[in-house]
PDB file of N, CA and C in Angstrom:
ATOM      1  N   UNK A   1      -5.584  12.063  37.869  1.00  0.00           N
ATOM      2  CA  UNK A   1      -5.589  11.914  36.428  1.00  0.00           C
ATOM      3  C   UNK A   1      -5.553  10.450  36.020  1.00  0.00           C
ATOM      4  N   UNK A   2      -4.744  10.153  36.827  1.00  0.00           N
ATOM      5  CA  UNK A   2      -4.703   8.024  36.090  1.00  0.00           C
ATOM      6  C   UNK A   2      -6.179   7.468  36.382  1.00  0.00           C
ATOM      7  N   UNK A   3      -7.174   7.712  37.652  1.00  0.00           N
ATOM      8  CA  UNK A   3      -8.003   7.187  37.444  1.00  0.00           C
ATOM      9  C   UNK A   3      -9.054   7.156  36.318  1.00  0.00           C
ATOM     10  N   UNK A   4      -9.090   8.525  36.580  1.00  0.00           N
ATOM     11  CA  UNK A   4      -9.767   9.088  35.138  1.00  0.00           C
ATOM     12  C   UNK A   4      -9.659   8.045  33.685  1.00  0.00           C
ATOM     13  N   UNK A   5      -8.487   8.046  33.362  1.00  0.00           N
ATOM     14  CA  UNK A   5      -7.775   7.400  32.292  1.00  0.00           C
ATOM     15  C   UNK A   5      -8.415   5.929  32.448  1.00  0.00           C
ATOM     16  N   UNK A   6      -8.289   5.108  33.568  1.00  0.00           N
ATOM     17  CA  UNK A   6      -8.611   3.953  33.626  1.00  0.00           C
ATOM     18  C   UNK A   6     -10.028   3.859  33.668  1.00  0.00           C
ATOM     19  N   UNK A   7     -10.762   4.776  34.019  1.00  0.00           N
ATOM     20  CA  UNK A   7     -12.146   4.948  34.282  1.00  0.00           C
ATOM     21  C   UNK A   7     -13.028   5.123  32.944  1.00  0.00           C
ATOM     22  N   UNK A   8     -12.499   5.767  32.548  1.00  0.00           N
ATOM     23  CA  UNK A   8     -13.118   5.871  31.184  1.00  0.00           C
ATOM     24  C   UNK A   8     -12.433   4.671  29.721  1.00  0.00           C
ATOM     25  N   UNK A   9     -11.276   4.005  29.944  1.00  0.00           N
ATOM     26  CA  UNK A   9     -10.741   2.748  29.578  1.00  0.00           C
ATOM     27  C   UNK A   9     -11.821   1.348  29.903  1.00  0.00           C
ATOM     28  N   UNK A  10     -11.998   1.400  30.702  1.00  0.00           N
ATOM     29  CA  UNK A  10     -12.813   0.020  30.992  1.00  0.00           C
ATOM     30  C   UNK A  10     -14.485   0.518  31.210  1.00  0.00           C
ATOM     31  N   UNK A  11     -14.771   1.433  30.907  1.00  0.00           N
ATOM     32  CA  UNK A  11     -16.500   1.891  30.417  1.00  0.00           C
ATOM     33  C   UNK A  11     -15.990   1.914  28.937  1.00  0.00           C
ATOM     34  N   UNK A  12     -15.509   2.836  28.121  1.00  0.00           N
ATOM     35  CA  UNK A  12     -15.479   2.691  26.961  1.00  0.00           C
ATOM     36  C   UNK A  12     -15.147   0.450  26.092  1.00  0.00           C
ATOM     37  N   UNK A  13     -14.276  -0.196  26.886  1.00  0.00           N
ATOM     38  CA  UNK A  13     -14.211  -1.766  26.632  1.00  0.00           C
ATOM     39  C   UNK A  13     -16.046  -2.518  26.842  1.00  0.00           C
ATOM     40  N   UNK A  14     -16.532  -1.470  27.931  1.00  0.00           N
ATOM     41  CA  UNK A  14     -18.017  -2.025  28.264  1.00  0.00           C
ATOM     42  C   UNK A  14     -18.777  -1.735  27.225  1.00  0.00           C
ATOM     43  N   UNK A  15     -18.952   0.056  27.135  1.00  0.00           N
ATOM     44  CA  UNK A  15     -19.943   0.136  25.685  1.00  0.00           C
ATOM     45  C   UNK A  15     -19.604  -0.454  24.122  1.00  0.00           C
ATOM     46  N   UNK A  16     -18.212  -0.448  23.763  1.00  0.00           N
ATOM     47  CA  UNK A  16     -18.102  -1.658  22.853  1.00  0.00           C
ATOM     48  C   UNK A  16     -18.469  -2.875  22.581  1.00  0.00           C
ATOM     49  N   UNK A  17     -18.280  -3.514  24.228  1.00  0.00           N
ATOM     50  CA  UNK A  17     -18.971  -5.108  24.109  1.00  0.00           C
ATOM     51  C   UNK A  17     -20.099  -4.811  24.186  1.00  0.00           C
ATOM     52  N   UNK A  18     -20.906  -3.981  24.482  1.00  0.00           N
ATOM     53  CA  UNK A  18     -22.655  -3.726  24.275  1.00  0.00           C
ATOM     54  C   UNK A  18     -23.006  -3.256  23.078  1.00  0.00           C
ATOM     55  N   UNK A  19     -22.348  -2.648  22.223  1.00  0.00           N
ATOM     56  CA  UNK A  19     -22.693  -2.305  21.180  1.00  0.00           C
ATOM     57  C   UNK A  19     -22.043  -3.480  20.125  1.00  0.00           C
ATOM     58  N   UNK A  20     -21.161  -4.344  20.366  1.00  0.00           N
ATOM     59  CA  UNK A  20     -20.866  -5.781  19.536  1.00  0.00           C
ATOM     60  C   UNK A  20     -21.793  -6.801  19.970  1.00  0.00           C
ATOM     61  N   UNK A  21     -22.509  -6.683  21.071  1.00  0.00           N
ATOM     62  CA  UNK A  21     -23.431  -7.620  21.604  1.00  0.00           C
ATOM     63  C   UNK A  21     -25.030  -7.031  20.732  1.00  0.00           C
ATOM     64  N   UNK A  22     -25.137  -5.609  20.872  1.00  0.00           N
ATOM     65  CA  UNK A  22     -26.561  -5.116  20.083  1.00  0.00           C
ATOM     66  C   UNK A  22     -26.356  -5.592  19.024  1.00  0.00           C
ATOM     67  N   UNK A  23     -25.147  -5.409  17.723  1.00  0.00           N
ATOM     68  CA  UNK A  23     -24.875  -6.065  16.401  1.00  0.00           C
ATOM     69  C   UNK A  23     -25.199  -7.243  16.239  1.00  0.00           C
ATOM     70  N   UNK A  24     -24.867  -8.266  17.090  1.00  0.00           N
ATOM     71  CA  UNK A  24     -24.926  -9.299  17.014  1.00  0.00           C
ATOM     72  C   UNK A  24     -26.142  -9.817  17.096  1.00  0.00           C
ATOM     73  N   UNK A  25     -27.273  -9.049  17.981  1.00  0.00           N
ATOM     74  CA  UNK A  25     -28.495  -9.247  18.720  1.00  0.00           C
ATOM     75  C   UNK A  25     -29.048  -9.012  17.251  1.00  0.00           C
ATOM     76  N   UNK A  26     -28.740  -8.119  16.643  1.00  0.00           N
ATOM     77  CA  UNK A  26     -29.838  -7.088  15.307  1.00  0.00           C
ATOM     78  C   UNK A  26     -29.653  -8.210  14.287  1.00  0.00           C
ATOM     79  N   UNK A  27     -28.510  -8.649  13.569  1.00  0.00           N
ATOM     80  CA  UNK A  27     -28.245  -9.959  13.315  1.00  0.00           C
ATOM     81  C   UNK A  27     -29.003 -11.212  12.945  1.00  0.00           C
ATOM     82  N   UNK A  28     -29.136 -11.347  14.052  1.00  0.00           N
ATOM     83  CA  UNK A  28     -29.323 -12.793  14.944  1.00  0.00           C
ATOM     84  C   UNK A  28     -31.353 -12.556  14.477  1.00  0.00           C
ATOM     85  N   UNK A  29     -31.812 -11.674  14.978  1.00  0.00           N
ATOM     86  CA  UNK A  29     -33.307 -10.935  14.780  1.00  0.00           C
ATOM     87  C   UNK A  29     -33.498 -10.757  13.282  1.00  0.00           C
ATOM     88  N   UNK A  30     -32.670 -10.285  12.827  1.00  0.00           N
ATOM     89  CA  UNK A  30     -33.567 -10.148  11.122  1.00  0.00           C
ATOM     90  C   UNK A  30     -32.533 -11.423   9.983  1.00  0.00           C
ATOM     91  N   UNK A  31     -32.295 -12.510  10.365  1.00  0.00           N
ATOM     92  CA  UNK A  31     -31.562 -13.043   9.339  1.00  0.00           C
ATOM     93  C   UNK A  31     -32.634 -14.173   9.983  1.00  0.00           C
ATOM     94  N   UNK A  32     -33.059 -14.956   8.534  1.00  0.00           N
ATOM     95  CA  UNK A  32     -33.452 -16.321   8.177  1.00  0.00           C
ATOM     96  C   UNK A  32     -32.969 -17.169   8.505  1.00  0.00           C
ATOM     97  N   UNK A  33     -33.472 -18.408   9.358  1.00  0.00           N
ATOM     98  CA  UNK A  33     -32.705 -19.296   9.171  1.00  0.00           C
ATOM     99  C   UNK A  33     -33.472 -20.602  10.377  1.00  0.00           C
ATOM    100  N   UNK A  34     -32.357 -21.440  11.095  1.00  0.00           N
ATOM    101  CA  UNK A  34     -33.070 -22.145  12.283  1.00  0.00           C
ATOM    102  C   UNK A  34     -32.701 -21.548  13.100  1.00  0.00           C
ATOM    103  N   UNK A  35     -33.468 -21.579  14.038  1.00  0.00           N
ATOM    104  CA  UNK A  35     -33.753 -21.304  15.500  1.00  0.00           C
ATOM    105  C   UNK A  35     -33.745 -22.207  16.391  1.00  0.00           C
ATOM    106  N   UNK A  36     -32.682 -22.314  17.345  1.00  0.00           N
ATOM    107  CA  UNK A  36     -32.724 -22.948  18.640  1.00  0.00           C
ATOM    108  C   UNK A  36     -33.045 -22.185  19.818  1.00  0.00           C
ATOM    109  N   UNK A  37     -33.555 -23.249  20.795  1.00  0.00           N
ATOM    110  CA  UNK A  37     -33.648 -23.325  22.023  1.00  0.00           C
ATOM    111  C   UNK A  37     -32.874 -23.927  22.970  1.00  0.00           C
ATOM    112  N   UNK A  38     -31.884 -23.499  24.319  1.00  0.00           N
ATOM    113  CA  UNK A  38     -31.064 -24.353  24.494  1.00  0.00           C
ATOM    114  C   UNK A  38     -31.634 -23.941  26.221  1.00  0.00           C
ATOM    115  N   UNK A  39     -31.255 -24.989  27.350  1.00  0.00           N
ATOM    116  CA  UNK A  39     -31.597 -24.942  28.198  1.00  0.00           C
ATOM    117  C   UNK A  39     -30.714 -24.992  29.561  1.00  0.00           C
ATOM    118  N   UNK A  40     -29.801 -23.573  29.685  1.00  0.00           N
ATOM    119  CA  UNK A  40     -28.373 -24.159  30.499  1.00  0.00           C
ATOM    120  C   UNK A  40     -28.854 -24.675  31.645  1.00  0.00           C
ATOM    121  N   UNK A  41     -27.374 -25.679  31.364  1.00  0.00           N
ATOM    122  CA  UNK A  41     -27.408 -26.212  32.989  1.00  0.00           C
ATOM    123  C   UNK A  41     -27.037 -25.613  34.521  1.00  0.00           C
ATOM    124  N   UNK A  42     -26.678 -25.971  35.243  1.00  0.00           N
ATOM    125  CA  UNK A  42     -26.567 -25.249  36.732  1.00  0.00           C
ATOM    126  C   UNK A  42     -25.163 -24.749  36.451  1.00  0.00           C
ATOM    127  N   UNK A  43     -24.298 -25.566  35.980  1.00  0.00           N
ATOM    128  CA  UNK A  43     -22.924 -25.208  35.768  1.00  0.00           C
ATOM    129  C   UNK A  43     -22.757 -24.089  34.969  1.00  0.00           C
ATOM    130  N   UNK A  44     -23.479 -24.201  34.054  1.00  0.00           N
ATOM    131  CA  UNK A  44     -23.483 -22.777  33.089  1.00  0.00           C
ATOM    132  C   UNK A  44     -24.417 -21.395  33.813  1.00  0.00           C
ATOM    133  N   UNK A  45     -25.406 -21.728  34.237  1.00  0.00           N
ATOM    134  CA  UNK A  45     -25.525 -20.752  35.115  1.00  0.00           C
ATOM    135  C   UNK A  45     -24.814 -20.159  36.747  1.00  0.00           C
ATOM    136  N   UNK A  46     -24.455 -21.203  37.147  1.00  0.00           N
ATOM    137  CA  UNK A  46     -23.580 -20.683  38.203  1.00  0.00           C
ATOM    138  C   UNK A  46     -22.334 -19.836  37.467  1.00  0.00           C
ATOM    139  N   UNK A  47     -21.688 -20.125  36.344  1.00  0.00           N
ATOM    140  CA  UNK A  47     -20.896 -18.933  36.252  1.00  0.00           C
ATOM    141  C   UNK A  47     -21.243 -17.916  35.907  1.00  0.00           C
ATOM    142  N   UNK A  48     -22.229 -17.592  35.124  1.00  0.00           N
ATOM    143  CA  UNK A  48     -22.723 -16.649  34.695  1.00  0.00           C
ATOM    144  C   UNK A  48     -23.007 -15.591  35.886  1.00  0.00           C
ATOM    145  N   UNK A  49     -23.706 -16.272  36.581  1.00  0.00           N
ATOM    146  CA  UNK A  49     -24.391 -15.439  38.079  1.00  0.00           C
ATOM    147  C   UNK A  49     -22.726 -15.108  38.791  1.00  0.00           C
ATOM    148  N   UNK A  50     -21.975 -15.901  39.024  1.00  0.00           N
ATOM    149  CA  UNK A  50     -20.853 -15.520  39.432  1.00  0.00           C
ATOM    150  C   UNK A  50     -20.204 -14.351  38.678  1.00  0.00           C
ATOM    151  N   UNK A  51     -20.124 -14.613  37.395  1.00  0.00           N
ATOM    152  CA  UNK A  51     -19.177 -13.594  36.144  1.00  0.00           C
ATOM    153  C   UNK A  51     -20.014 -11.973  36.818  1.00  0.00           C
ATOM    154  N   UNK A  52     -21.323 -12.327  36.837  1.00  0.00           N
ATOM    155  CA  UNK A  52     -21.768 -11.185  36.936  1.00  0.00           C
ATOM    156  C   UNK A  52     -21.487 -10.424  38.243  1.00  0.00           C
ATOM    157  N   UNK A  53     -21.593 -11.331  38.998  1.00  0.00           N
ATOM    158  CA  UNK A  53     -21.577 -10.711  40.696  1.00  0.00           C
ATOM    159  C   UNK A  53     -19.820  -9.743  41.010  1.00  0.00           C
ATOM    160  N   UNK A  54     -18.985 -10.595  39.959  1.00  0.00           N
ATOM    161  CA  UNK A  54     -17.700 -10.233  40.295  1.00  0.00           C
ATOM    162  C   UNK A  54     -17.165  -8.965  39.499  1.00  0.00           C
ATOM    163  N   UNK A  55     -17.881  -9.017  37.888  1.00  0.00           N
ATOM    164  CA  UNK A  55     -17.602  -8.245  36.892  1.00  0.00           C
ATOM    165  C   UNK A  55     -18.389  -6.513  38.139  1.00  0.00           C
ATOM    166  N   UNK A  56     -19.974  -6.676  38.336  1.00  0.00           N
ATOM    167  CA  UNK A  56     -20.827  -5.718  39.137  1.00  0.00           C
ATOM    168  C   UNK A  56     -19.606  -5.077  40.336  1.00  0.00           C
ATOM    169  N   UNK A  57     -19.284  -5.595  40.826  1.00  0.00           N
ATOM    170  CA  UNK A  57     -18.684  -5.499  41.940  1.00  0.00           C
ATOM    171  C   UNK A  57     -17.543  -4.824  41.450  1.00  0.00           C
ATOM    172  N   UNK A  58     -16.270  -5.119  40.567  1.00  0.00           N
ATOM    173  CA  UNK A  58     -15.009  -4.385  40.195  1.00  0.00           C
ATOM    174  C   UNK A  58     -15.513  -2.909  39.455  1.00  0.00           C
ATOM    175  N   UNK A  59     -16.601  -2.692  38.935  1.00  0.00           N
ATOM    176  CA  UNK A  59     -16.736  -1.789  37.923  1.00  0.00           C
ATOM    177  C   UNK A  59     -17.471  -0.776  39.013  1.00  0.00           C
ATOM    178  N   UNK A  60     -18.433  -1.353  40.291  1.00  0.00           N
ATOM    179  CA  UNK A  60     -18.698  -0.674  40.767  1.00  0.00           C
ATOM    180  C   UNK A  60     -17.667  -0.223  41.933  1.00  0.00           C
ATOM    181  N   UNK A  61     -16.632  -0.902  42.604  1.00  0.00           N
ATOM    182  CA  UNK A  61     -15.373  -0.448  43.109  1.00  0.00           C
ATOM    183  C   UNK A  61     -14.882   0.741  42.391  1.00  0.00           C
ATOM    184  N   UNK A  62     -14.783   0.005  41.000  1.00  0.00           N
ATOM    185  CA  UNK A  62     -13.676   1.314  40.175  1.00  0.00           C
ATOM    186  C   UNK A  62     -14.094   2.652  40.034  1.00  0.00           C
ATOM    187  N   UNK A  63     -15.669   2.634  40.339  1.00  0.00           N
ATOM    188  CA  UNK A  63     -16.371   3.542  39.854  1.00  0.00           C
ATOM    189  C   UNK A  63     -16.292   4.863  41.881  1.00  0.00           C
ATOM    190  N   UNK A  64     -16.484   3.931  42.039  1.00  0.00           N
ATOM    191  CA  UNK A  64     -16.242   4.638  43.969  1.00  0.00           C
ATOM    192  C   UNK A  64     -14.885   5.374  43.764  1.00  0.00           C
ATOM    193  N   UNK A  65     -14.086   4.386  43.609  1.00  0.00           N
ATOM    194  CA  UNK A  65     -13.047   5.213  44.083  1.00  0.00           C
ATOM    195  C   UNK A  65     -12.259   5.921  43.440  1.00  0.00           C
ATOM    196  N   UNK A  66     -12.890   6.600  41.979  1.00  0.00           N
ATOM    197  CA  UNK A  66     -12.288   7.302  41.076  1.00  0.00           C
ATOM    198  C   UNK A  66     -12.719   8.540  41.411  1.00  0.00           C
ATOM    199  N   UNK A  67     -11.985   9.648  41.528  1.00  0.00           N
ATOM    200  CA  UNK A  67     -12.535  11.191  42.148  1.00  0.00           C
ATOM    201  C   UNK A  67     -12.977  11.977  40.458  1.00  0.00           C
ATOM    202  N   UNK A  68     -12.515  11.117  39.473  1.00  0.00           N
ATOM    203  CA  UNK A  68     -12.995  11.736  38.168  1.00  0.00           C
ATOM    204  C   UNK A  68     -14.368  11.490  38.178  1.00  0.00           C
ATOM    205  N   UNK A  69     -15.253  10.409  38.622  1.00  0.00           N
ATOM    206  CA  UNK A  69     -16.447  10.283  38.951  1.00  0.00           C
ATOM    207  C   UNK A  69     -17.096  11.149  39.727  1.00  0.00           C
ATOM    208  N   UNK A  70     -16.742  11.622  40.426  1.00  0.00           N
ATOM    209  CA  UNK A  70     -17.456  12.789  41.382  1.00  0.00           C
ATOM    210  C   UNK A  70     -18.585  13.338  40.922  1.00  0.00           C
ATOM    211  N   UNK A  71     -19.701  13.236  41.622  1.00  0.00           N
ATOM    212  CA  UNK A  71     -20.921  13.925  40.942  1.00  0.00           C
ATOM    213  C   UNK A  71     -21.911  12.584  40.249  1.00  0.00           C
ATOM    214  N   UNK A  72     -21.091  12.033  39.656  1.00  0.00           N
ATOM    215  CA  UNK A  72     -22.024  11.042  39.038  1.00  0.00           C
ATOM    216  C   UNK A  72     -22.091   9.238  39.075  1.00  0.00           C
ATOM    217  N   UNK A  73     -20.893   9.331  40.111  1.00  0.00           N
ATOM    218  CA  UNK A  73     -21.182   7.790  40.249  1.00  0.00           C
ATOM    219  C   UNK A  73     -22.542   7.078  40.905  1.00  0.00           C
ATOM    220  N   UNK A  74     -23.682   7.762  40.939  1.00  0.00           N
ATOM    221  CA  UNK A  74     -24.898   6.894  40.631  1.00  0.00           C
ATOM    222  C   UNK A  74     -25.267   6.577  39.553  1.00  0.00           C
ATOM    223  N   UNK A  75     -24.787   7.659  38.698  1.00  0.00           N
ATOM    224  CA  UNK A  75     -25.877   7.329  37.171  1.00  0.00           C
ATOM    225  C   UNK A  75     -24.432   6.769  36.454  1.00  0.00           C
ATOM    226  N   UNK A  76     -22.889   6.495  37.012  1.00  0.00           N
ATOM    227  CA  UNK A  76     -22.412   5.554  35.939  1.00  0.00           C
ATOM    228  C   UNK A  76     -22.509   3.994  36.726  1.00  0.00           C
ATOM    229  N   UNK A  77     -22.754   4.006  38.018  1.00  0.00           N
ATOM    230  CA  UNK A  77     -22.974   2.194  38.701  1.00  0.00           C
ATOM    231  C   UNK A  77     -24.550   2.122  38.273  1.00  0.00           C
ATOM    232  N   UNK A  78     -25.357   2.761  37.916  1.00  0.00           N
ATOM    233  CA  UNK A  78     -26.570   2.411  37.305  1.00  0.00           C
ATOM    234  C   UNK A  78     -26.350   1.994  35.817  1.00  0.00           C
ATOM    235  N   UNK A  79     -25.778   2.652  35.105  1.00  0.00           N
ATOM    236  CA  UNK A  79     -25.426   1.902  34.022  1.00  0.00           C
ATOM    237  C   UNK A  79     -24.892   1.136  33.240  1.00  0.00           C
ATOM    238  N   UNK A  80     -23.710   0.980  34.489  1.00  0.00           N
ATOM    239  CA  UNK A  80     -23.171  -0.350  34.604  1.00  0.00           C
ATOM    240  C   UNK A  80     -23.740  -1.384  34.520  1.00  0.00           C
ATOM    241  N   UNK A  81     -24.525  -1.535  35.685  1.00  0.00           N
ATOM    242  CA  UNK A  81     -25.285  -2.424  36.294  1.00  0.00           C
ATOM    243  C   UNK A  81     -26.457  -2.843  34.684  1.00  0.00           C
ATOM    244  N   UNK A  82     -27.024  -1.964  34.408  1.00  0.00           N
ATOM    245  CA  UNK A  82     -27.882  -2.089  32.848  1.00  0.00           C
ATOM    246  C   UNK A  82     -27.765  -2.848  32.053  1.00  0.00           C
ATOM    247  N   UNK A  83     -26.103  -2.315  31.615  1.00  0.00           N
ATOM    248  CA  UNK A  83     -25.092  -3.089  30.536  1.00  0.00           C
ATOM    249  C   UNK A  83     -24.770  -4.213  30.926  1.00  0.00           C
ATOM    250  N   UNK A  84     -24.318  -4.639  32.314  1.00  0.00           N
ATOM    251  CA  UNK A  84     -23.993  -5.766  32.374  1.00  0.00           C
ATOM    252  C   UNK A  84     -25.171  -6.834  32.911  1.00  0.00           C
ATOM    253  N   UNK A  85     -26.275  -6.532  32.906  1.00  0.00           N
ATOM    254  CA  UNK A  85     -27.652  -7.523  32.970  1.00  0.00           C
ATOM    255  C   UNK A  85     -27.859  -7.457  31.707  1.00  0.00           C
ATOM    256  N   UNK A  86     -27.818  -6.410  30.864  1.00  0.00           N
ATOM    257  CA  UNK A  86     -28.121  -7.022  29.779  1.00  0.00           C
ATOM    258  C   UNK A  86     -27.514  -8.134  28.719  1.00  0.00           C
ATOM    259  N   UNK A  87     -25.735  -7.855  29.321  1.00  0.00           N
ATOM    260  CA  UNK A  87     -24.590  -8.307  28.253  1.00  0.00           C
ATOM    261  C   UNK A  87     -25.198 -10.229  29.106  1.00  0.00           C
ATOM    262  N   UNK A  88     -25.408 -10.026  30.194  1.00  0.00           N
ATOM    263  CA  UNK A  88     -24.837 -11.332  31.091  1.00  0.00           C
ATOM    264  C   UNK A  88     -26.328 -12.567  31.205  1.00  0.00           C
ATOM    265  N   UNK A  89     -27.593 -11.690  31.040  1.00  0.00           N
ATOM    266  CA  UNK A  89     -28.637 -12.197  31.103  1.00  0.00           C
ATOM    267  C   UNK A  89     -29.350 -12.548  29.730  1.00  0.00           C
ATOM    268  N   UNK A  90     -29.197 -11.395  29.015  1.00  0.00           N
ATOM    269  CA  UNK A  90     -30.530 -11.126  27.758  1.00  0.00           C
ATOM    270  C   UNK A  90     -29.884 -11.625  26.453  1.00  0.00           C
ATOM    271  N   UNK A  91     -27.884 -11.131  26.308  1.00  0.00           N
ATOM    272  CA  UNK A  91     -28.026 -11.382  25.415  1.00  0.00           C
ATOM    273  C   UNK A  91     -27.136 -13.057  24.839  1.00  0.00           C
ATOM    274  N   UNK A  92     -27.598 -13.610  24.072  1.00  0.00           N
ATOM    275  CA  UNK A  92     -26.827 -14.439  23.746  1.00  0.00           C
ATOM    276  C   UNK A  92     -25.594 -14.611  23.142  1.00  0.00           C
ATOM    277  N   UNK A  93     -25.531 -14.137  22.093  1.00  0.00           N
ATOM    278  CA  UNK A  93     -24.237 -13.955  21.834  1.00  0.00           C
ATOM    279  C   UNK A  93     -23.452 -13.854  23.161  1.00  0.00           C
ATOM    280  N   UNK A  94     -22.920 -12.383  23.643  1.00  0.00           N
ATOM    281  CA  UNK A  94     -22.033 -12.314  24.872  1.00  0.00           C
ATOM    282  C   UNK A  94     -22.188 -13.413  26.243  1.00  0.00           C
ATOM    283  N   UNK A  95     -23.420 -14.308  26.432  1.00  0.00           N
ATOM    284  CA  UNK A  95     -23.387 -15.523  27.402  1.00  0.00           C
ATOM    285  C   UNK A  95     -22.580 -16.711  26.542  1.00  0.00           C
ATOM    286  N   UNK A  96     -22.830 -16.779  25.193  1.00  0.00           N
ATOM    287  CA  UNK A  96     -22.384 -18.024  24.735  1.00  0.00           C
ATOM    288  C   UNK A  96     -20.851 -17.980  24.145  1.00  0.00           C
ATOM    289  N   UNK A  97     -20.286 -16.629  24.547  1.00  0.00           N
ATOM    290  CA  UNK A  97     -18.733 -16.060  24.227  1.00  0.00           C
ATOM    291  C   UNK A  97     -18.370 -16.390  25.765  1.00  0.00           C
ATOM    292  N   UNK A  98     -19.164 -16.249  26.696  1.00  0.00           N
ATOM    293  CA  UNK A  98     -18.211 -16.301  28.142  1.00  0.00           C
ATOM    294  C   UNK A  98     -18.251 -17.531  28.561  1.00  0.00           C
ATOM    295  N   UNK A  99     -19.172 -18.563  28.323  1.00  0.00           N
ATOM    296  CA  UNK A  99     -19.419 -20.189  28.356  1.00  0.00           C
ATOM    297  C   UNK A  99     -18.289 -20.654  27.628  1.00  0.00           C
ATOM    298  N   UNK A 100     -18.175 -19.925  25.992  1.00  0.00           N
ATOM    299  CA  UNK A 100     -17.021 -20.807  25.225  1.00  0.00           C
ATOM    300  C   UNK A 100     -15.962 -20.624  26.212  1.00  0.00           C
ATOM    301  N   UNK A 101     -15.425 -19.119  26.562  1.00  0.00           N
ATOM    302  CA  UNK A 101     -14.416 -18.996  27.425  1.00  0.00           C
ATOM    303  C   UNK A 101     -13.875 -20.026  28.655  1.00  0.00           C
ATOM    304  N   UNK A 102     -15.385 -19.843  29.250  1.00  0.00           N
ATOM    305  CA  UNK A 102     -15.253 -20.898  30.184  1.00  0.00           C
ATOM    306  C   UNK A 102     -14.950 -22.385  30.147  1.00  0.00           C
ATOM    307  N   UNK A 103     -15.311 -22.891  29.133  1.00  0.00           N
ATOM    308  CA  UNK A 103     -15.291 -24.319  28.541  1.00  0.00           C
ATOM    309  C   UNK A 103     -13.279 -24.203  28.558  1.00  0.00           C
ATOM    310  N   UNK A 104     -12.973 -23.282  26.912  1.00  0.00           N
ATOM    311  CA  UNK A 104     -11.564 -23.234  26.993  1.00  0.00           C
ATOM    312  C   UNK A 104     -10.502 -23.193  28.046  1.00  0.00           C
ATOM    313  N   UNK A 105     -11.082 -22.457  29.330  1.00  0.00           N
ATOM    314  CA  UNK A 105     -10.364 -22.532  30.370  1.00  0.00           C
ATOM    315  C   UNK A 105     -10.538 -23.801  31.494  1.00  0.00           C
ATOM    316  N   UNK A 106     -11.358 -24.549  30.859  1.00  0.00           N
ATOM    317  CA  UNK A 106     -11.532 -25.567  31.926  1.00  0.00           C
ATOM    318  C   UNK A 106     -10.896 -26.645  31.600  1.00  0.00           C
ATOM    319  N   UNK A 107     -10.464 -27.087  29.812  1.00  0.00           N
ATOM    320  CA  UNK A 107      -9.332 -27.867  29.563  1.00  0.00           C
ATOM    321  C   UNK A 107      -8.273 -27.439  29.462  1.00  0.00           C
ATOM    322  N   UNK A 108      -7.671 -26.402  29.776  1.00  0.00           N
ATOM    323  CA  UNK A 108      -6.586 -25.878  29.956  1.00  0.00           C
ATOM    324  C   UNK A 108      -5.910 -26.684  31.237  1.00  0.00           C
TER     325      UNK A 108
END
């Protein structure tokens, strides 16, 4: 029963940040205004590729070894995997929330 609980706790925190990341995306697409282009550097992409490799990896752990998954942990580490290429690659908003993060934690 606890996995369950936690299993569906941290997918439900995922489809939120994908659906605050689509808002933001819909946004961002129909409002007027300037438009930039920005061109990260290695540093900003090495975490990103990291964030992702580590975020992929816990969700797909959590997803193994929950017996509430049974039956379908292909089609929920497939959609994991979806959500988080999309949150980590495509969209901006959620890359330029985990960069700020990153920035804040680096003068800390």
């Amino acid at each position: 029963m606890g996995d369950a609980i936690i299993l569906i706790v941290v997918h439900a925190g995922l489809v939120v940040l994908l659906i605050r990341a689509l808002v933001h995306a819909y946004r961002v697409r129909h409002s007027e205004g300037i438009t930039l282009t920005v061109t990260r550097g290695d540093k900003s992409m090495n975490f990103l590729f990291a964030f992702y490799g580590v975020a992929t990896v816990v969700i797909t752990l959590l997803t193994q070894v929950a017996e509430a998954a049974c039956g379908y942990k292909a089609v929920i580490v497939a959609a994991d995997y979806l959500i988080l290429t999309y949150l980590c690659f495509f969209n901006v908003w959620f890359r330029n929330r985990l960069l700020s993060l990153y920035s804040q934690i680096q003068k800390d």
